[in-house]
N, C-alpha and C. Protein backbone atom coordinates (compact mmCIF):
# COMPACT_ATOMS: atom_id res chain seq x y z
N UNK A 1 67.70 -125.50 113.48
CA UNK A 1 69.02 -126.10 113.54
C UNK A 1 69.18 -127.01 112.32
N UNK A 2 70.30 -127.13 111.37
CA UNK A 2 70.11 -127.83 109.75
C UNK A 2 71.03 -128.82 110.04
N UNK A 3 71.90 -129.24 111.45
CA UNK A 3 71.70 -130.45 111.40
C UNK A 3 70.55 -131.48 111.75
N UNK A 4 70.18 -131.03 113.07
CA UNK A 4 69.19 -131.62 113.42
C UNK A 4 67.69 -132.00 112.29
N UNK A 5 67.65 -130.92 111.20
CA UNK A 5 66.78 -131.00 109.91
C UNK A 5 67.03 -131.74 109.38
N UNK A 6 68.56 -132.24 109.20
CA UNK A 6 68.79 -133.03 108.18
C UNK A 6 69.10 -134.22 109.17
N UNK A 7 68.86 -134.77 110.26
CA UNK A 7 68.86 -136.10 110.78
C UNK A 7 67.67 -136.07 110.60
N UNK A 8 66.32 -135.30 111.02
CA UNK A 8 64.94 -135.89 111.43
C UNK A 8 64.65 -136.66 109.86
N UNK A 9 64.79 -135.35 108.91
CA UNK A 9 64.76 -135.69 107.25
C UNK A 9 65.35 -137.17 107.10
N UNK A 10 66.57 -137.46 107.52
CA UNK A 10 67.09 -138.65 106.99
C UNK A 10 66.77 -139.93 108.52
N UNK A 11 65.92 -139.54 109.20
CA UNK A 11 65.55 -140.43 109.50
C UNK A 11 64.07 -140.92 109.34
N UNK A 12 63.24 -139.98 108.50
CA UNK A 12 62.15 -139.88 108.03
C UNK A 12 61.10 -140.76 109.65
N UNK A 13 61.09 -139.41 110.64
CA UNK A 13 60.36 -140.11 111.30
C UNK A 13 58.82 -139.33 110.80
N UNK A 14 57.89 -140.13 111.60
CA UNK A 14 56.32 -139.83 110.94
C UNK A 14 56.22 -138.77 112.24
N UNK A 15 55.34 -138.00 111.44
CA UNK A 15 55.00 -136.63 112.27
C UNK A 15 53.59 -136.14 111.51
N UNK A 16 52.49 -135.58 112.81
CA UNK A 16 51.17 -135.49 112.49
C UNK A 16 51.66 -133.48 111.99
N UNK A 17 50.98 -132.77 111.30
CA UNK A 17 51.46 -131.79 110.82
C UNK A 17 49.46 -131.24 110.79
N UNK A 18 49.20 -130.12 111.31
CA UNK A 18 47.71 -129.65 110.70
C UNK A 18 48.18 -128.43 110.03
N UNK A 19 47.83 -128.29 109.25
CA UNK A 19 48.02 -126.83 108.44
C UNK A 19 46.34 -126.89 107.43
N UNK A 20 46.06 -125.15 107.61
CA UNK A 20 45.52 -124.47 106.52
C UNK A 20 45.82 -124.30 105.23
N UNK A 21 47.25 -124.27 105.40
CA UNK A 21 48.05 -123.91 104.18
C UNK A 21 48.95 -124.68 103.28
N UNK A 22 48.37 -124.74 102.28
CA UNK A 22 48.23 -125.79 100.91
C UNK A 22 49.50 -125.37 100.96
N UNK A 23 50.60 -124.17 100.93
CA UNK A 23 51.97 -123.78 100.54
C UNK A 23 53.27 -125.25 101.57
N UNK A 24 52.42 -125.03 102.64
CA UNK A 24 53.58 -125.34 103.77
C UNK A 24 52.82 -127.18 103.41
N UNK A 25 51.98 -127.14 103.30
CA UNK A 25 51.58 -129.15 102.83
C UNK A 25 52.37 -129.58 101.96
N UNK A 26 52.72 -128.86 100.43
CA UNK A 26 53.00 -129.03 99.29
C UNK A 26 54.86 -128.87 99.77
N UNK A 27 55.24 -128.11 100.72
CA UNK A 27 56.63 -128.45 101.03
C UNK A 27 56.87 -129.54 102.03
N UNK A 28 56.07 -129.70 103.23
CA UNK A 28 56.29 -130.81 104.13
C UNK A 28 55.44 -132.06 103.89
N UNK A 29 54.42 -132.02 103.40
CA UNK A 29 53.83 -133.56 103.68
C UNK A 29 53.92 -134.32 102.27
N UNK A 30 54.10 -135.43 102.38
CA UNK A 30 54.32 -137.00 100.75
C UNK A 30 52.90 -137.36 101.28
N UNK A 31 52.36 -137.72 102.60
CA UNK A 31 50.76 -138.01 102.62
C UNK A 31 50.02 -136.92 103.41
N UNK A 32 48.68 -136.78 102.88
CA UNK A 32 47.50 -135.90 103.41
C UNK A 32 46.63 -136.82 103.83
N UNK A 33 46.29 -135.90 105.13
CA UNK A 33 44.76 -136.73 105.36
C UNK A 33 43.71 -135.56 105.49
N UNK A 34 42.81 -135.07 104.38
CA UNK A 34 42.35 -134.19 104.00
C UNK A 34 40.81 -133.79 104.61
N UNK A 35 40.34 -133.30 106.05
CA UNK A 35 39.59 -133.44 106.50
C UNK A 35 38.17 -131.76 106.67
N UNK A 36 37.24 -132.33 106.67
CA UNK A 36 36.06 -131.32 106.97
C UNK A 36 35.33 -131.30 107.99
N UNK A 37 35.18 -131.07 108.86
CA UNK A 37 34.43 -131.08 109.98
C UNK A 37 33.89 -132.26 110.77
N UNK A 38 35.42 -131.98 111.23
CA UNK A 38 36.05 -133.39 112.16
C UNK A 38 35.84 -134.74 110.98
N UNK A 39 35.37 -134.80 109.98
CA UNK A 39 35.61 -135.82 109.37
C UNK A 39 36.84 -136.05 107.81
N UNK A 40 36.98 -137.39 107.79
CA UNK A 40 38.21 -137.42 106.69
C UNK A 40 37.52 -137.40 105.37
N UNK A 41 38.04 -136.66 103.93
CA UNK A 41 36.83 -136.68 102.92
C UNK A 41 38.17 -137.13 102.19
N UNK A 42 39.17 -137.11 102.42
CA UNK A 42 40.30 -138.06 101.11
C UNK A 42 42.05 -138.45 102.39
N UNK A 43 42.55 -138.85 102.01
CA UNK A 43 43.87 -139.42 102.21
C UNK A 43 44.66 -140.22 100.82
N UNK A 44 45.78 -139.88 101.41
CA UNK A 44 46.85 -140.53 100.09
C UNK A 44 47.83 -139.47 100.08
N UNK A 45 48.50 -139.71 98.59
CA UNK A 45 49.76 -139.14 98.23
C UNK A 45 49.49 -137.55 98.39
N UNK A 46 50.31 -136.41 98.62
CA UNK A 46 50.11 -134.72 98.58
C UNK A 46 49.71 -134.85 97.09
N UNK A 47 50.42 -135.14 96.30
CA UNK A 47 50.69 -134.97 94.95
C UNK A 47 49.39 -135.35 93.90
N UNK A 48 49.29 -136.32 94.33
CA UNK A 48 47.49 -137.55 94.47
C UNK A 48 46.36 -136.27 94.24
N UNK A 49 46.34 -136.10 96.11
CA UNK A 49 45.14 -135.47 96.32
C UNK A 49 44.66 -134.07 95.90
N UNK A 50 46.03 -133.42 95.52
CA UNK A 50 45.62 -131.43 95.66
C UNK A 50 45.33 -131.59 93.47
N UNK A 51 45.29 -132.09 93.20
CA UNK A 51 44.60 -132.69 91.68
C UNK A 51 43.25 -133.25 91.11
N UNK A 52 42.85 -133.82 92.58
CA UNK A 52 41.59 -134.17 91.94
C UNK A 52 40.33 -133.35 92.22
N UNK A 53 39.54 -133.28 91.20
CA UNK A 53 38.37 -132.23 91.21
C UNK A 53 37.63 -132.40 92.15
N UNK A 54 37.39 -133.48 92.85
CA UNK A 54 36.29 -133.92 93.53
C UNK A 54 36.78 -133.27 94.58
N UNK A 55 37.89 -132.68 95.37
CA UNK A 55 38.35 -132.18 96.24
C UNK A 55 38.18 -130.98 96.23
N UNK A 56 38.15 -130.39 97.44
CA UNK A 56 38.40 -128.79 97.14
C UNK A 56 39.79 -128.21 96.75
N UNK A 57 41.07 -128.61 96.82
CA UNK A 57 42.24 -128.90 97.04
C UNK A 57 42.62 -128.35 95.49
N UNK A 58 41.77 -128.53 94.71
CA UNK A 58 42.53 -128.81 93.39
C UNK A 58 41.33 -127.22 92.66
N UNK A 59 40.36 -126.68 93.45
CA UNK A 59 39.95 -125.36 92.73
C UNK A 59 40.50 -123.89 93.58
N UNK A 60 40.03 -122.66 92.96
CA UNK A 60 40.54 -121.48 93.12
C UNK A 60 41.54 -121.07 92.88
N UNK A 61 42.08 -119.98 92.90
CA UNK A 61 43.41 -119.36 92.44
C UNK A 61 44.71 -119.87 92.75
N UNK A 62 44.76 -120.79 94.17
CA UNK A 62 45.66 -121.47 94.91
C UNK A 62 45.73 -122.34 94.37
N UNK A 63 45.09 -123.31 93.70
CA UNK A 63 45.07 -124.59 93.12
C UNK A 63 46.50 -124.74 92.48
N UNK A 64 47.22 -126.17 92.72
CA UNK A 64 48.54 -126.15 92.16
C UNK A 64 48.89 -127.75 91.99
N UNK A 65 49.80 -128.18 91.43
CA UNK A 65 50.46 -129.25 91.39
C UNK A 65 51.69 -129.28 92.38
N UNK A 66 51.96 -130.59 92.81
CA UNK A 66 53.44 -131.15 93.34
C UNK A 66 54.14 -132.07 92.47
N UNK A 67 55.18 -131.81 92.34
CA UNK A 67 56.14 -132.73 91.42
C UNK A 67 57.15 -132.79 92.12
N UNK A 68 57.32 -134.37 91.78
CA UNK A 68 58.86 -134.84 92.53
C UNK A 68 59.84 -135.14 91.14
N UNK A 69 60.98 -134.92 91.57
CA UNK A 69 61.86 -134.79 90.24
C UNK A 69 63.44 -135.08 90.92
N UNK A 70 63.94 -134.93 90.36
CA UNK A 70 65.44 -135.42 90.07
C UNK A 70 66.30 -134.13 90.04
N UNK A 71 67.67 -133.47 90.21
CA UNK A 71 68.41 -132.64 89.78
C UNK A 71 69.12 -133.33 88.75
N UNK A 72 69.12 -132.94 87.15
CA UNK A 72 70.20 -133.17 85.88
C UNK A 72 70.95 -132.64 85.88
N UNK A 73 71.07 -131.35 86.11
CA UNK A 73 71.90 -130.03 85.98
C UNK A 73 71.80 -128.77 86.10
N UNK A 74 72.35 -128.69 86.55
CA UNK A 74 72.32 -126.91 86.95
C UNK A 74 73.57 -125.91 86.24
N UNK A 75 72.88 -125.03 85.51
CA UNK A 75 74.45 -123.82 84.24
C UNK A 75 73.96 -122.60 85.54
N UNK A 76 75.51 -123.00 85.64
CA UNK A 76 75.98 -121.91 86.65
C UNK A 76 75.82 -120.41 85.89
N UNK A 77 76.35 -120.16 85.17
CA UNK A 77 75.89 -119.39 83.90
C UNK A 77 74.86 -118.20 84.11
N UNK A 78 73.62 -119.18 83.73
CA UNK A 78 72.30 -118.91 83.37
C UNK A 78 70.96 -119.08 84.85
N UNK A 79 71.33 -119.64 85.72
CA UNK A 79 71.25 -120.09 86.92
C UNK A 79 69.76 -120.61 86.57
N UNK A 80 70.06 -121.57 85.79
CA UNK A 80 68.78 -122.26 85.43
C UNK A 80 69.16 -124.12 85.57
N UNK A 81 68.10 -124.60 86.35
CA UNK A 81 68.55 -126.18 86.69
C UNK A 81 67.49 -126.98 85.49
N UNK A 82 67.96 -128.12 85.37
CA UNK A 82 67.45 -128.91 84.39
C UNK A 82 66.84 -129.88 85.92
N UNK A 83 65.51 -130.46 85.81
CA UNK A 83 64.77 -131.15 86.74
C UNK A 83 63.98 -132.44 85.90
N UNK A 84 64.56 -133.67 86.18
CA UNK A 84 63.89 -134.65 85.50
C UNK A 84 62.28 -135.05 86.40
N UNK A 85 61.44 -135.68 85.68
CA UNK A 85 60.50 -135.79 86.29
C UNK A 85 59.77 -137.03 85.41
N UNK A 86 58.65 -137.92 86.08
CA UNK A 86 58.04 -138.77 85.42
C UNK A 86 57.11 -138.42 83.62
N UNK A 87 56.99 -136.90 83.56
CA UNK A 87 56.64 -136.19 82.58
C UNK A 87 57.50 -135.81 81.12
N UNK A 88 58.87 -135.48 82.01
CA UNK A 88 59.89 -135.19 81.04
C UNK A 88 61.14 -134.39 81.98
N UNK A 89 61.48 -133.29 81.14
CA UNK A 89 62.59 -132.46 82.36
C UNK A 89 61.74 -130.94 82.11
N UNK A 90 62.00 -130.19 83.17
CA UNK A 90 61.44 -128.79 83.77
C UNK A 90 62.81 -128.16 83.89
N UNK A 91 62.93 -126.87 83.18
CA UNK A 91 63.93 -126.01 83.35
C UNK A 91 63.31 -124.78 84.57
N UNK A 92 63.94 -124.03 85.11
CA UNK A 92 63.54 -123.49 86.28
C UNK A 92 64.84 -122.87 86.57
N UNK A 93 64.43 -121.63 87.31
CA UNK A 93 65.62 -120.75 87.86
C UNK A 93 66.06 -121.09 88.75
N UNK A 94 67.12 -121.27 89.74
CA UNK A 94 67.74 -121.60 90.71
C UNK A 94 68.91 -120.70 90.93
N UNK A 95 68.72 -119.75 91.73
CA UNK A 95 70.36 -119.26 91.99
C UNK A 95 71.03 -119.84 92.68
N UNK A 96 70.58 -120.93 93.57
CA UNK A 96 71.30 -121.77 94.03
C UNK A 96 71.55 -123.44 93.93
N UNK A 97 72.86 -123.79 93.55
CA UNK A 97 73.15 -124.77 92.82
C UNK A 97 72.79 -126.23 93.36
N UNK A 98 72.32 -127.02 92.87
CA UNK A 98 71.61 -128.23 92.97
C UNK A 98 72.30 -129.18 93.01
N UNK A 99 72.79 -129.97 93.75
CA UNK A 99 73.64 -131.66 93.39
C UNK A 99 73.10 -132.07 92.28
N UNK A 100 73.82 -133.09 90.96
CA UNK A 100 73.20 -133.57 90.77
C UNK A 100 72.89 -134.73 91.05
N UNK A 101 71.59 -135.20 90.63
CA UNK A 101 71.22 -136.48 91.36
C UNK A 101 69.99 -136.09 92.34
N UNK A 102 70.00 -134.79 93.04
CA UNK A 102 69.46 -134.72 94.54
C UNK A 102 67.83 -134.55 94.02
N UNK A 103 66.94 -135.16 94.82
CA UNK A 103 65.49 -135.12 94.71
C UNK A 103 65.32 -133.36 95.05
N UNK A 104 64.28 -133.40 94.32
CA UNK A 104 63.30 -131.88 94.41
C UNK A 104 62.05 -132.33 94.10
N UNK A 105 61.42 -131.13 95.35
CA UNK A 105 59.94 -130.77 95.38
C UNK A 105 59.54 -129.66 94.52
N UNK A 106 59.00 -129.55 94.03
CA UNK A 106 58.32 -128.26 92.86
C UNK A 106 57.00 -128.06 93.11
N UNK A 107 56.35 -127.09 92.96
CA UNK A 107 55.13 -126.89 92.71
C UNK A 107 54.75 -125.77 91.88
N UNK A 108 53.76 -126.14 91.11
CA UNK A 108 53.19 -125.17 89.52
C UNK A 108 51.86 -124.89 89.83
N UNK A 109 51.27 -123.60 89.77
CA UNK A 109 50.53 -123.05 90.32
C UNK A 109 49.64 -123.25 88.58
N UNK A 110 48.33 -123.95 88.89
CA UNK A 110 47.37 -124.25 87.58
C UNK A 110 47.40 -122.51 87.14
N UNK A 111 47.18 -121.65 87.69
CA UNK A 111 47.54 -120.48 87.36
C UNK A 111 48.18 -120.34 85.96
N UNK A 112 49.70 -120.85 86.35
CA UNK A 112 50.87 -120.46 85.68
C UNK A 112 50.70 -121.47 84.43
N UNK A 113 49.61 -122.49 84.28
CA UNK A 113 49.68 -123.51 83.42
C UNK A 113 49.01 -122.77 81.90
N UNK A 114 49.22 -122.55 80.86
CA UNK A 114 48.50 -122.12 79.74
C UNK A 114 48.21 -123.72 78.80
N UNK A 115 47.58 -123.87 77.81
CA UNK A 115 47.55 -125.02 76.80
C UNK A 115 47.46 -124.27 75.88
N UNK A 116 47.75 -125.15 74.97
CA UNK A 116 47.90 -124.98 73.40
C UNK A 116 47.76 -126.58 72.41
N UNK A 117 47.15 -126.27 70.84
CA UNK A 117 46.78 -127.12 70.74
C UNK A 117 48.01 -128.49 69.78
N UNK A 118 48.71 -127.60 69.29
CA UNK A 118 49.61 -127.67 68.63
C UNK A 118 51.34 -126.44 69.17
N UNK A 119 52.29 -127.50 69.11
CA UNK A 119 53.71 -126.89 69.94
C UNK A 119 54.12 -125.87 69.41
N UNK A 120 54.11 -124.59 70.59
CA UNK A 120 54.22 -123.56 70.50
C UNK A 120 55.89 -123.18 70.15
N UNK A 121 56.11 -122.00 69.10
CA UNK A 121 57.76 -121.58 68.74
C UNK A 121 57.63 -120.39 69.06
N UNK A 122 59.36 -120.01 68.93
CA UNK A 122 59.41 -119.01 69.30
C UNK A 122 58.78 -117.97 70.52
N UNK A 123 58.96 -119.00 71.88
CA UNK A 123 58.12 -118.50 72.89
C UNK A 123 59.48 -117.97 74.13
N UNK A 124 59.55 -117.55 75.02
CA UNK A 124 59.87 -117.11 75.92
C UNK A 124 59.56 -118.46 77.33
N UNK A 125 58.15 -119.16 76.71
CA UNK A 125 58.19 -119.73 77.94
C UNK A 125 58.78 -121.52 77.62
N UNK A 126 59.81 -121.63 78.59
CA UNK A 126 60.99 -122.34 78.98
C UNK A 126 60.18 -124.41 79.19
N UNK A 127 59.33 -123.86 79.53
CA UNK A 127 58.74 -125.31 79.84
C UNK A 127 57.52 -125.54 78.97
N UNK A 128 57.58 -126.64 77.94
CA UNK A 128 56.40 -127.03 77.36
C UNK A 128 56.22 -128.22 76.63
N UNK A 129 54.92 -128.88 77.58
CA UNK A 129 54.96 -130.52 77.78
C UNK A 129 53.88 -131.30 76.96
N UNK A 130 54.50 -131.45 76.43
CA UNK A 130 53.35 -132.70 75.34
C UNK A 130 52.52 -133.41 76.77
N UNK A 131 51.16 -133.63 76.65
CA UNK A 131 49.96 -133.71 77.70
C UNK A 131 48.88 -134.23 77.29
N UNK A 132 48.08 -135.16 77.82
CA UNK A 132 46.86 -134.76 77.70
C UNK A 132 45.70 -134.73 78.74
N UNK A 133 44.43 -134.14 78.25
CA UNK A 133 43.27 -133.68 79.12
C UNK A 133 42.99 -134.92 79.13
N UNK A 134 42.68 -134.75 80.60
CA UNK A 134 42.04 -136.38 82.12
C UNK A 134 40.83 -135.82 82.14
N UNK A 135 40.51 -134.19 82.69
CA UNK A 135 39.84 -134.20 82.92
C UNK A 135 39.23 -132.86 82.92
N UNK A 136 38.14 -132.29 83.09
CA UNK A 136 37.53 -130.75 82.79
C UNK A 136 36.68 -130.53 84.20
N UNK A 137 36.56 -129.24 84.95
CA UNK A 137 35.58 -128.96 85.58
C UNK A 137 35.63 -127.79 85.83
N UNK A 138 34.26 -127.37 86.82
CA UNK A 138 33.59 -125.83 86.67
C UNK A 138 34.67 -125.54 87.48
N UNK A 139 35.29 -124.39 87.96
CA UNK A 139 36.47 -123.87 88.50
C UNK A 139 35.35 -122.28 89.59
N UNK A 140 35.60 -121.70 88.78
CA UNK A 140 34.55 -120.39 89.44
C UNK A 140 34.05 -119.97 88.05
N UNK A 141 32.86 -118.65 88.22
CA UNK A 141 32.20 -118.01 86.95
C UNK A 141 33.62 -117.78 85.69
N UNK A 142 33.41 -118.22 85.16
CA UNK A 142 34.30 -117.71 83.62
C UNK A 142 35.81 -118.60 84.00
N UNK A 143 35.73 -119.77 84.67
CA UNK A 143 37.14 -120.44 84.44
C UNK A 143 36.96 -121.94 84.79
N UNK A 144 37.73 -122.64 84.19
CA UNK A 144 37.73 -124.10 83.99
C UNK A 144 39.02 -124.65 84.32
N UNK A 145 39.05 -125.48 85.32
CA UNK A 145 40.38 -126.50 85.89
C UNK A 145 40.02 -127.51 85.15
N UNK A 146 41.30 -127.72 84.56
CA UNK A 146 41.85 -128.69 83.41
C UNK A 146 42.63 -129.64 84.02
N UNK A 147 42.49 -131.23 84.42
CA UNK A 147 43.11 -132.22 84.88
C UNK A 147 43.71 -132.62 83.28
N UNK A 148 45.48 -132.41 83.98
CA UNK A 148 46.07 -133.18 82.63
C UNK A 148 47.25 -134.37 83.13
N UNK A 149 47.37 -134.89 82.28
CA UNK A 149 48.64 -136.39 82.44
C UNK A 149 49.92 -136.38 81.65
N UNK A 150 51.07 -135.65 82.38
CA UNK A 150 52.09 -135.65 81.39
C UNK A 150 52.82 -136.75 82.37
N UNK A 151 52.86 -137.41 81.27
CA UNK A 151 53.87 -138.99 81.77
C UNK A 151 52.90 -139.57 82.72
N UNK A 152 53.40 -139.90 83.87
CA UNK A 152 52.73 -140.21 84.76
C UNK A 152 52.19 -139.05 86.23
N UNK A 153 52.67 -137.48 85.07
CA UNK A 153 52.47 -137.11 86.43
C UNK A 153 51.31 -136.12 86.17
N UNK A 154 50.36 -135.72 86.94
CA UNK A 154 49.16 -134.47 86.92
C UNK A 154 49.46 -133.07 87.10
N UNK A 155 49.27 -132.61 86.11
CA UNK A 155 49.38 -131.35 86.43
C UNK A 155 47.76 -130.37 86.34
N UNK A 156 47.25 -129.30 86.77
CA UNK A 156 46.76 -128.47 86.32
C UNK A 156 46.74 -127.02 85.79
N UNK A 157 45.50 -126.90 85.24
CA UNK A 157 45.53 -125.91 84.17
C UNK A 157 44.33 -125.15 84.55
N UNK A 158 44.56 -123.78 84.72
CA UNK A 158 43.36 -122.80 85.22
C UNK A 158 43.00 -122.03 83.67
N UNK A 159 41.88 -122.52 83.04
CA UNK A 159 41.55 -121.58 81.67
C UNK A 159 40.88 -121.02 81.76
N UNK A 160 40.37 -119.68 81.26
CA UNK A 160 39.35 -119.17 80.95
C UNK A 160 38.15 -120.56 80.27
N UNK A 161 36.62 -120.09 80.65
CA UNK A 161 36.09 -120.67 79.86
C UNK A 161 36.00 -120.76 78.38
N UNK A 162 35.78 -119.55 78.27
CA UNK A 162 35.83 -119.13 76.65
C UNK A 162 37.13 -119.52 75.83
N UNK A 163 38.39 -120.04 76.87
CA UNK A 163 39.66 -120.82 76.06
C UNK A 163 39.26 -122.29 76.01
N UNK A 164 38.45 -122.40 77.24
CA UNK A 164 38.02 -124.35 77.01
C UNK A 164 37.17 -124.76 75.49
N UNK A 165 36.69 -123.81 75.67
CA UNK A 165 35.42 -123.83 74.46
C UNK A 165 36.16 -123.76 73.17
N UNK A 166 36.86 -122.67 73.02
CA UNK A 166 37.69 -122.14 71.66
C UNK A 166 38.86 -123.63 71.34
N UNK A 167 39.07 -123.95 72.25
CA UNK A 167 40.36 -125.39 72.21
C UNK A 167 39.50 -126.57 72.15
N UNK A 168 37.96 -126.36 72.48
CA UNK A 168 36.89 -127.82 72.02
C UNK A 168 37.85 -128.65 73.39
N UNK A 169 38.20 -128.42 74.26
CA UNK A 169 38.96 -129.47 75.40
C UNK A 169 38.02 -130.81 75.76
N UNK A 170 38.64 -131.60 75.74
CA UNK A 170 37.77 -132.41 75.84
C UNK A 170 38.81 -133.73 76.80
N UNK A 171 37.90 -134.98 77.56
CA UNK A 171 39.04 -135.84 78.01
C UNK A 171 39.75 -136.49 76.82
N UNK A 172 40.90 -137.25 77.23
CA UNK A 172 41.50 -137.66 75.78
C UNK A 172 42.01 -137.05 74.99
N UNK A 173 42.48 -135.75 75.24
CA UNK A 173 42.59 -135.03 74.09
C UNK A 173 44.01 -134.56 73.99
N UNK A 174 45.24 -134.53 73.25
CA UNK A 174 46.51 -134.01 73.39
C UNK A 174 46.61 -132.40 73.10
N UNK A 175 47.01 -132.47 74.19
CA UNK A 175 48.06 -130.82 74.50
C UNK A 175 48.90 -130.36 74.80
N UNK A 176 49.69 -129.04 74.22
CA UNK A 176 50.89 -128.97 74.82
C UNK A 176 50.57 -128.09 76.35
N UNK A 177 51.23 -128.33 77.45
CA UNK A 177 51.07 -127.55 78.73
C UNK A 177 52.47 -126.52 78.67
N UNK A 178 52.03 -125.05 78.56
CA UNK A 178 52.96 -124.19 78.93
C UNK A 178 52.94 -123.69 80.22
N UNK A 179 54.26 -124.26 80.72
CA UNK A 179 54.12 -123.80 82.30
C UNK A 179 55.21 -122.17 82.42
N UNK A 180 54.73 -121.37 82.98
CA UNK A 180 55.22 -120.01 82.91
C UNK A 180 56.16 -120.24 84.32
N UNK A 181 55.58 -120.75 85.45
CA UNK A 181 56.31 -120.42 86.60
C UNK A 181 56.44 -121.88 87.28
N UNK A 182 57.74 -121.71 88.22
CA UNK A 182 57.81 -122.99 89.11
C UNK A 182 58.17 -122.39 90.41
N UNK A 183 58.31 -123.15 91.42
CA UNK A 183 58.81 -122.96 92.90
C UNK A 183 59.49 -123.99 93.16
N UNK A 184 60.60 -124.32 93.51
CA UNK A 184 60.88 -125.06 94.65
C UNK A 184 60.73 -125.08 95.45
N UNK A 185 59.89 -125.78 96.24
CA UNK A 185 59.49 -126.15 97.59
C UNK A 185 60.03 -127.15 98.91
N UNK A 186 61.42 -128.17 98.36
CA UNK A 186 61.84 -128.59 99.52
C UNK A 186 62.89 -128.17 99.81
């Protein structure tokens, strides 16, 4: 019922939620309480926790970011929305039109994240964020999750090893983040 969605929403009552699934967390929950066998191993922000290495949350193919952002604009046109964010703005498809002003949930699958070392031209891909590497770790055989900081916000980056090595990645280090894909998620 989408009134009743949009009273519970705007009355932001607290609700316990268990899910398996990192998809349906990354659309409903702002806090996790991130637990293993019957015990708690992190709590805090969604956005916080599915980023840091020390978690499981933040390796394998699923591994993704949450971003909260802003609506700038949406070209009816091109059905592409402009999304401000603590990083910068994210262009993204939308066939359906956005207030502006109205908050959005996003999520970027480290997947979809490429780096580069110097700003890429003449590309096709729509989003690309001056960054830098927080942080490096083992991911699975032949790939490396890349903790990065654009603005204030984290994103990750799923590389091949042999790209960590060839890019010398290191913490501290500036990059551009090409993000290929987004979702809206709220």
């Amino acid at each position: 019922v989408p009134y009743l969605e949009g009273l519970y929403h705007a009355l932001d009552i607290p609700m316990l939620y268990v899910s398996h699934a990192i998809d349906e967390v990354a659309r409903l929950a702002s806090h996790m309480v991130l637990m293993r066998e019957g015990r708690v191993l992190a709590q805090g922000r969604t956005n916080e926790l599915i980023v840091r290495l020390d978690l499981p949350l933040a390796h394998g193919d699923t591994a993704a970011t949450v971003i909260e952002g802003t609506v700038q604009q949406h070209d009816a046109h091109d059905h592409i929305a402009t999304v401000a964010f603590s990083g910068g703005q994210l262009l993204l498809v939308s066939p359906k039109a956005h207030a502006i002003g109205e908050p959005i949930r996003l999520r970027v699958q480290a997947r979809d994240v490429s780096l580069a070392l110097t700003a890429p031209c003449d590309t096709s891909i729509l989003n690309v964020l001056p960054a830098t590497v927080v942080a490096l770790g083992e991911d699975s055989p032949g790939q490396t999750m890349v903790v990065l900081d654009a603005g204030s916000t984290r994103l990750l980056a799923r590389v091949t090893q042999r790209s960590a090595q060839a890019l010398a990645l290191a913490s501290g280090q500036p990059v551009f983040a090409q993000i290929k894909g987004i979702a809206i998620v709220n």
